[in-house]
Protein backbone atom coordinates (compact mmCIF):
# COMPACT_ATOMS: atom_id res chain seq x y z
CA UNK A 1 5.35 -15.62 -13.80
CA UNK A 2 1.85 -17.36 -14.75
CA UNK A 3 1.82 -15.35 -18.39
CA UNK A 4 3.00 -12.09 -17.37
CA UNK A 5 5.82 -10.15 -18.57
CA UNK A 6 8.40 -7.61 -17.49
CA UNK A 7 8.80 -9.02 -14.20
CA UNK A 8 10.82 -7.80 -11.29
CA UNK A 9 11.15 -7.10 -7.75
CA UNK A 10 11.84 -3.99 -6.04
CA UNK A 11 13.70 -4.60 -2.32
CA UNK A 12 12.89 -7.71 -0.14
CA UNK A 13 9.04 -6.80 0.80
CA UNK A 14 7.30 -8.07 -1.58
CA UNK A 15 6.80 -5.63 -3.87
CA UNK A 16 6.76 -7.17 -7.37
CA UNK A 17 6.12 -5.33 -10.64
CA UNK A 18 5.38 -6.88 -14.11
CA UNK A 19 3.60 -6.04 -17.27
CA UNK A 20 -0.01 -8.02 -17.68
CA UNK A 21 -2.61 -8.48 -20.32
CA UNK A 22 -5.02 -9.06 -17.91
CA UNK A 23 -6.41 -5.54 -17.27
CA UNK A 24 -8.91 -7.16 -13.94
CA UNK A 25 -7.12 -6.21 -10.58
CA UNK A 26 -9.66 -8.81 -9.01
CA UNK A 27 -8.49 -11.54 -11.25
CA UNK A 28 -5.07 -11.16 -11.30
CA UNK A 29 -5.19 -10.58 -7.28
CA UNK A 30 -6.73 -14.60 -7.29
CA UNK A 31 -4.60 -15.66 -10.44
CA UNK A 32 -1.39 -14.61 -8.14
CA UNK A 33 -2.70 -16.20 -4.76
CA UNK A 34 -3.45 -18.96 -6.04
CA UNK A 35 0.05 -19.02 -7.98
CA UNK A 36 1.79 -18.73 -4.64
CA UNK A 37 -0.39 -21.04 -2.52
CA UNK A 38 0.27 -23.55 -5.13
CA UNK A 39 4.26 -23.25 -5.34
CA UNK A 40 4.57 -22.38 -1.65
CA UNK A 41 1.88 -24.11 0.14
CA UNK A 42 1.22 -20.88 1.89
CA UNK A 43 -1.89 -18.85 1.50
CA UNK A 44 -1.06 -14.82 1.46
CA UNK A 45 -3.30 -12.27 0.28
CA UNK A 46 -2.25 -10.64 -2.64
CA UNK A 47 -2.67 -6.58 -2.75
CA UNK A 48 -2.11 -5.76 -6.83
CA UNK A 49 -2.28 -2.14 -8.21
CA UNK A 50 -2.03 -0.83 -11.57
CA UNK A 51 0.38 1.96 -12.44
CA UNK A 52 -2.37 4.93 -12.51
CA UNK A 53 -3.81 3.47 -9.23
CA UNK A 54 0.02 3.94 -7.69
CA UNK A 55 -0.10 7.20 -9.24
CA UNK A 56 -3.44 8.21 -8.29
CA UNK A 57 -2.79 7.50 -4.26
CA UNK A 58 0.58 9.28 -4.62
CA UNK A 59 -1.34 12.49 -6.00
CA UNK A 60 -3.27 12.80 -2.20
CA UNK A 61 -0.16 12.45 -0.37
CA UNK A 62 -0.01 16.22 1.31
CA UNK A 63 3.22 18.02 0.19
CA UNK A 64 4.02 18.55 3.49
CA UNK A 65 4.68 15.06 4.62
CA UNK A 66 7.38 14.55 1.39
CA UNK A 67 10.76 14.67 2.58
CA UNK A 68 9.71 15.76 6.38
CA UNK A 69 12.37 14.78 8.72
CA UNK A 70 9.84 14.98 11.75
CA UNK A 71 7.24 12.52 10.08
CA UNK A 72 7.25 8.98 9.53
CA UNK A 73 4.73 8.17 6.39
CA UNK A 74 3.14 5.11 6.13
CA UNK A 75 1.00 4.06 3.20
CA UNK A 76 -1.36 1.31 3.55
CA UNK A 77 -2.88 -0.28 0.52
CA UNK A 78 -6.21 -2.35 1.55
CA UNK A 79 -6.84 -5.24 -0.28
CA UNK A 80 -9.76 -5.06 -2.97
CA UNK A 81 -12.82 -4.65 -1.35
CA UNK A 82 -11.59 -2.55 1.72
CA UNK A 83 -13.28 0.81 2.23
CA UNK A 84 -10.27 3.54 2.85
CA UNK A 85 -12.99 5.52 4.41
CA UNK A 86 -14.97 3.25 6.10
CA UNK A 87 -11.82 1.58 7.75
CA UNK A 88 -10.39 5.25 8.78
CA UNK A 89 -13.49 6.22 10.25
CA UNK A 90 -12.90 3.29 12.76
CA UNK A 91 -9.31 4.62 13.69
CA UNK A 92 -8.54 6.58 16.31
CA UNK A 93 -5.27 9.35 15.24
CA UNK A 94 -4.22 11.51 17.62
CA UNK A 95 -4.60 15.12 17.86
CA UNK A 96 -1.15 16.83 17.12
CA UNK A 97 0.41 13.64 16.56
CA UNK A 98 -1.32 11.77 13.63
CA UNK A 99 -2.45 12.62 10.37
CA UNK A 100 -4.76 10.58 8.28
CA UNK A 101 -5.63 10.72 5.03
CA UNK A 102 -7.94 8.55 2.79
CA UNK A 103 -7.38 7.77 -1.09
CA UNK A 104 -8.68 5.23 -3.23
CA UNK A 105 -7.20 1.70 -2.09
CA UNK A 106 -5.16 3.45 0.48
CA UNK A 107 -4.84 5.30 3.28
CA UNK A 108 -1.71 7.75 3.77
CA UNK A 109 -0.78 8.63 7.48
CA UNK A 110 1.94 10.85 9.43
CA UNK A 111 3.07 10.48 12.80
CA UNK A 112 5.61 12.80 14.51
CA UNK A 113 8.90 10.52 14.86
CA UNK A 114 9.04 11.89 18.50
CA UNK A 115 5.78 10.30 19.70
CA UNK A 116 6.39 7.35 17.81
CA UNK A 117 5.02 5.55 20.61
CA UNK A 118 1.87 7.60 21.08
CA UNK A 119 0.46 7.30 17.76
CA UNK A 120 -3.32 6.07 18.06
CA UNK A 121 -2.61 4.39 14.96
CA UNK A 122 -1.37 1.10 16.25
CA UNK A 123 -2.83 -1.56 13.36
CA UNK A 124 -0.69 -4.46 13.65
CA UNK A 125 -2.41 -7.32 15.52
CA UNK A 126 -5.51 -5.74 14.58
CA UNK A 127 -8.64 -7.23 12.19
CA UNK A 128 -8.40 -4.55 10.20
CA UNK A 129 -4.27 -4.91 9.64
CA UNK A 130 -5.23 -8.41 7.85
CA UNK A 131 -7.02 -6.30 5.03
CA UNK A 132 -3.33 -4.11 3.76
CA UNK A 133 -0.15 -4.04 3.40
CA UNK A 134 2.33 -1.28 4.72
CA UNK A 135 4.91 0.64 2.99
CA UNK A 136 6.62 3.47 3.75
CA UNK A 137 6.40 6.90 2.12
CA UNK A 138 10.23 5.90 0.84
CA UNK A 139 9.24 2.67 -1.05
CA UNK A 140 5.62 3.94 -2.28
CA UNK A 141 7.39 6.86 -4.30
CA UNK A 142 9.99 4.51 -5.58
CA UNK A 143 6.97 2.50 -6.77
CA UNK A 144 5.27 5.44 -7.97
CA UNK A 145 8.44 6.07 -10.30
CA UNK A 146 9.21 2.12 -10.98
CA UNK A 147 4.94 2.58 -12.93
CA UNK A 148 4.99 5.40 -14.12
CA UNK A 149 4.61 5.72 -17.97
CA UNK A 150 7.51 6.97 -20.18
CA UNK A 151 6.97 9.82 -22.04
């Protein structure tokens, strides 16, 4: 994979891990679009994060929301450049039904499973959905684990 070592995938979402040399999030973010683009003839936007930066974002998920039965968690990590705060001051949660939190790269939310449909949290289709990807609170602390250092 263009120089890099260790690679491997973790389910079908896109979720790729791999050792690099390179230590520039920026320029392995381009070195990896422009990978794909090339082999594919599809541009995608590439959202890479280092082990600590995984790590870090997990740290400000509340307690509360791990293993929660009435929550789903969603954790969206913006593509480089994206302000967590800036982009959650233009979303709208709802009282008693959302939760929003912002970390660097990220933003966590909650919304109750039973008003699934109520969230004010709806972000696909919008302009701001085009700058993150989704995972759920599942898959981000398998990640987490996949990065984090051996002792």
């Amino acid at each position: 994979m263009i120089g890099h070592s260790d690679v491997r995938t973790y389910i079908a979402s896109g979720n790729v891990l791999f050792d690099s040399k390179e230590r520039s999030g920026a320029k392995l973010d381009a070195a990896l679009e422009h990978a794909i683009e090339k082999a594919f003839a599809l541009p995608v936007r590439v959202v890479v994060r280092s082990g600590a930066e995984i790590q870090r974002i997990v740290e400000q998920l509340p307690e509360a929301w791990i293993g929660a039965a009435d929550v789903r968690v969603t954790v969206a990590f913006l593509l480089r450049g994206a302000d967590a705060r800036t982009i959650a001051r233009g979303l709208k949660p709802k009282d008693g039904i959302d939760e929003l939190v912002t970390a660097p790269g990220a933003l966590l939310f909650a919304t109750r499973r039973d008003a699934l449909t109520r969230t004010g949290l709806k972000l696909v289709g919008t302009p701001v959905y085009k700058q993150m990807t989704l995972r759920n609170l599942n898959t981000t602390l398998k990640l987490a684990e996949l990065v984090r250092p051996t002792p």
